[in-house]
C-alpha atoms as a PDB file:
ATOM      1  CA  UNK A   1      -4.434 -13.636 -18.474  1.00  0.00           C
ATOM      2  CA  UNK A   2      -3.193 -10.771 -16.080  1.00  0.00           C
ATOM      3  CA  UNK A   3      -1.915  -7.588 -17.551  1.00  0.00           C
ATOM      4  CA  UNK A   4       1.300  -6.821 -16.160  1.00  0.00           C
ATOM      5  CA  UNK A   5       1.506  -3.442 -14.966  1.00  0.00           C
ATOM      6  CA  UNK A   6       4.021  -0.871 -16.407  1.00  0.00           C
ATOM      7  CA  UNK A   7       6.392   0.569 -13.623  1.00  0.00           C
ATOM      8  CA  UNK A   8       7.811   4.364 -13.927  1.00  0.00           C
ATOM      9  CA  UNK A   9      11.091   4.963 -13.254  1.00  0.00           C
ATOM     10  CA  UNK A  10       9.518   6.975 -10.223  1.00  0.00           C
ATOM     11  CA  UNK A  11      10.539   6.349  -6.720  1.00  0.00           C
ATOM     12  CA  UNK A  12       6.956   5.240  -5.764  1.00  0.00           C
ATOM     13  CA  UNK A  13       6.803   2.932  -8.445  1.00  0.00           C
ATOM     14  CA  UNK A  14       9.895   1.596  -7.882  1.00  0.00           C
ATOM     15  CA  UNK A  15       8.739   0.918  -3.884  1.00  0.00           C
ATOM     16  CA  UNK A  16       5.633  -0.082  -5.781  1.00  0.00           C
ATOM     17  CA  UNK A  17       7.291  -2.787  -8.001  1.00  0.00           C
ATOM     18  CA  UNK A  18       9.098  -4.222  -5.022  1.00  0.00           C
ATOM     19  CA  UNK A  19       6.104  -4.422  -3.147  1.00  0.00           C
ATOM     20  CA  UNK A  20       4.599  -6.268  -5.173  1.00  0.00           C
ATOM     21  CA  UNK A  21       7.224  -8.481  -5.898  1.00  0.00           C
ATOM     22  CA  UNK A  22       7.618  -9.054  -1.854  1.00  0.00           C
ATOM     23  CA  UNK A  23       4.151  -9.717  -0.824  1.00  0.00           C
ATOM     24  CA  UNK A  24       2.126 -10.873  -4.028  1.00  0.00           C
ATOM     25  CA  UNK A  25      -0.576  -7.996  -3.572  1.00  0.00           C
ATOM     26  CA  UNK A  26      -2.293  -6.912  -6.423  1.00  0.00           C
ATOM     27  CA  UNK A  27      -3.976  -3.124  -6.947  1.00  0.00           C
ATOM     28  CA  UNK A  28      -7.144  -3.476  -4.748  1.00  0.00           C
ATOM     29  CA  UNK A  29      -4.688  -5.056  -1.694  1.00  0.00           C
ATOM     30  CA  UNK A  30      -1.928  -1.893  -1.767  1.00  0.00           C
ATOM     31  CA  UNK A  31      -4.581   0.621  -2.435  1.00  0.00           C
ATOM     32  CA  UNK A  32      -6.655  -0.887   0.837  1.00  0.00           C
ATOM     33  CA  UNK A  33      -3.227  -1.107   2.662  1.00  0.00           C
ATOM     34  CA  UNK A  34      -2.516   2.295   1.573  1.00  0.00           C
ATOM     35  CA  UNK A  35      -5.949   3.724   2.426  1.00  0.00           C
ATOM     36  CA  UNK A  36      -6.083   4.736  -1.139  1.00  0.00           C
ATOM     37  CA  UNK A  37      -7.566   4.172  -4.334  1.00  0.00           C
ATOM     38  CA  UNK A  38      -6.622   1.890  -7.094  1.00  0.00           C
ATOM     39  CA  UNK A  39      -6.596   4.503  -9.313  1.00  0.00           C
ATOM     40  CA  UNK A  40      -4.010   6.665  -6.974  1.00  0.00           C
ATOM     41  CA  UNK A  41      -2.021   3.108  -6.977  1.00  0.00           C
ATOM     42  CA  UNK A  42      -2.234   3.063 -10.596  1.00  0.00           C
ATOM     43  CA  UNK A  43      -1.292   6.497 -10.922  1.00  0.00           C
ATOM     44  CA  UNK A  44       2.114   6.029  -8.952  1.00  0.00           C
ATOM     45  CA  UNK A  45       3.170   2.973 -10.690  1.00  0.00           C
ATOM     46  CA  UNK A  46       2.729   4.904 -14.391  1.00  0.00           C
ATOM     47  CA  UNK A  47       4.454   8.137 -12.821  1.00  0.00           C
ATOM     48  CA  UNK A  48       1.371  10.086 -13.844  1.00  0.00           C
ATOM     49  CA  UNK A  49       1.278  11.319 -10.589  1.00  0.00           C
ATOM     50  CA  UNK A  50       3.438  11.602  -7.392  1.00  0.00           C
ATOM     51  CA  UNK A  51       2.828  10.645  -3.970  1.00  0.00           C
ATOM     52  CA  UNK A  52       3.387  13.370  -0.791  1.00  0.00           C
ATOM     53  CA  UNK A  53       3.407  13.884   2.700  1.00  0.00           C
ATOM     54  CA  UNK A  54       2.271  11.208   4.416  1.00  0.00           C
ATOM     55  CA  UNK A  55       1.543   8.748   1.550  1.00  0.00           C
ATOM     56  CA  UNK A  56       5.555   9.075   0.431  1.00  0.00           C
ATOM     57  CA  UNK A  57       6.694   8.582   4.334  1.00  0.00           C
ATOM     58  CA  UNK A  58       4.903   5.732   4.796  1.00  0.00           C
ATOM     59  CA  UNK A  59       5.770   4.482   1.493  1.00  0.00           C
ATOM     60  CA  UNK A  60       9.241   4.740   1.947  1.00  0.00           C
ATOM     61  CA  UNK A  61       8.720   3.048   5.436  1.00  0.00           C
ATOM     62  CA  UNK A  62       7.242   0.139   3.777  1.00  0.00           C
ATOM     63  CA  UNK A  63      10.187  -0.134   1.526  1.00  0.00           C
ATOM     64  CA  UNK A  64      12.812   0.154   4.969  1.00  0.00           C
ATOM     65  CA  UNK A  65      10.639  -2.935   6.874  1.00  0.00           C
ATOM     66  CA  UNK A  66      11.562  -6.016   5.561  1.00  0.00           C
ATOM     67  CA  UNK A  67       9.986  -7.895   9.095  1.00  0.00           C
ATOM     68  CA  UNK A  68       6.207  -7.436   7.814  1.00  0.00           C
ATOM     69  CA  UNK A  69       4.245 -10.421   6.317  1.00  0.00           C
ATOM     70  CA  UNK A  70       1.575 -10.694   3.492  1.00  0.00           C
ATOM     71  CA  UNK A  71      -1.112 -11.896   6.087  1.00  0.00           C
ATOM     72  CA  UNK A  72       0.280  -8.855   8.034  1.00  0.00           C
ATOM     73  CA  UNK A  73      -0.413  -6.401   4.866  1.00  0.00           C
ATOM     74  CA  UNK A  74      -4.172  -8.125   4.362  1.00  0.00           C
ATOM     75  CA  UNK A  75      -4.868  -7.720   7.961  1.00  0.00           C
ATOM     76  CA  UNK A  76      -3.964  -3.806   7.963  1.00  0.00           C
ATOM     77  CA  UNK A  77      -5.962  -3.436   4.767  1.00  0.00           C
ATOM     78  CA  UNK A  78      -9.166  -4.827   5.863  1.00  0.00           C
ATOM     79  CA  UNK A  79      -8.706  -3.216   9.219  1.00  0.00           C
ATOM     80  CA  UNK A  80      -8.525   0.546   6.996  1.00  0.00           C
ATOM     81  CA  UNK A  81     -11.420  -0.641   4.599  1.00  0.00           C
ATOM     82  CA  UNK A  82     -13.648  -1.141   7.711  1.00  0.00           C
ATOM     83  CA  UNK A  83     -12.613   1.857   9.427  1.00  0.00           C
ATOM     84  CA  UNK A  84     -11.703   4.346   6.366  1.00  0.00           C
ATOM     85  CA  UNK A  85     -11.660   7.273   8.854  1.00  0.00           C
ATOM     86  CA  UNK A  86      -9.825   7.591  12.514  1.00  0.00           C
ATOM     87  CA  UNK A  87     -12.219   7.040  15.331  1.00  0.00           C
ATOM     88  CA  UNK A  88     -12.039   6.915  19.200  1.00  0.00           C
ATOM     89  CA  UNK A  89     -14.165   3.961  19.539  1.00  0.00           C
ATOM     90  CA  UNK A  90     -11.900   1.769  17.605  1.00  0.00           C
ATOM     91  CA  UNK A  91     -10.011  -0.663  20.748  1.00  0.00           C
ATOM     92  CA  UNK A  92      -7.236  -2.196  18.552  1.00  0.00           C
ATOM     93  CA  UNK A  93      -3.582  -1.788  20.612  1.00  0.00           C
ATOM     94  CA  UNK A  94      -1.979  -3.982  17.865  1.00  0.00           C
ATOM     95  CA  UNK A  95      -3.903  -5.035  14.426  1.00  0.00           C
ATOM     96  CA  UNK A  96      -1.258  -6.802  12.675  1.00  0.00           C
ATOM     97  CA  UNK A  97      -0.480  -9.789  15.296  1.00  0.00           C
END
């Protein structure tokens, strides 16, 4: 049996929750989509820490864009596991087809 994961009434755990709820992805997915860490996922949804900058834009984005599919979100996720860090050599115009 899963445990189900306690939500903060902060507004990356609330983009969090509905995430979730949308798509079906568990911790590992979102923090691979996020190019984060489950822990830094885990940390947002408990409010024990806040997201910034870029992490809170694109969060908020993600919470906008109701056009984006689960296979979508998996696709993105493995693409930024197997390329963690920019490079030039990557030749991808549009990974989530």
């Amino acid at each position: 049996m899963s445990r189900v994961p306690c939500y903060a009434n902060t507004e990356e755990a609330q983009i969090l929750c509905h995430l979730r709820d949308v798509t079906g992805m568990d911790t590992q997915q979102l923090a691979a989509f996020m190019c984060t860490t489950p822990e830094t996922i885990r940390r947002w949804q408990r409010g024990n820490m806040r997201a910034r900058g870029p992490a809170l834009g694109f969060l908020r984005v993600l919470a906008m864009n109701a056009n984006w599919t689960v296979r979508d979100a998996i696709m993105l996720g493995k693409l930024n596991r197997q390329y963690p860090v920019a490079t030039e050599s990557l030749k991808v115009v549009n990974p989530v087809k």
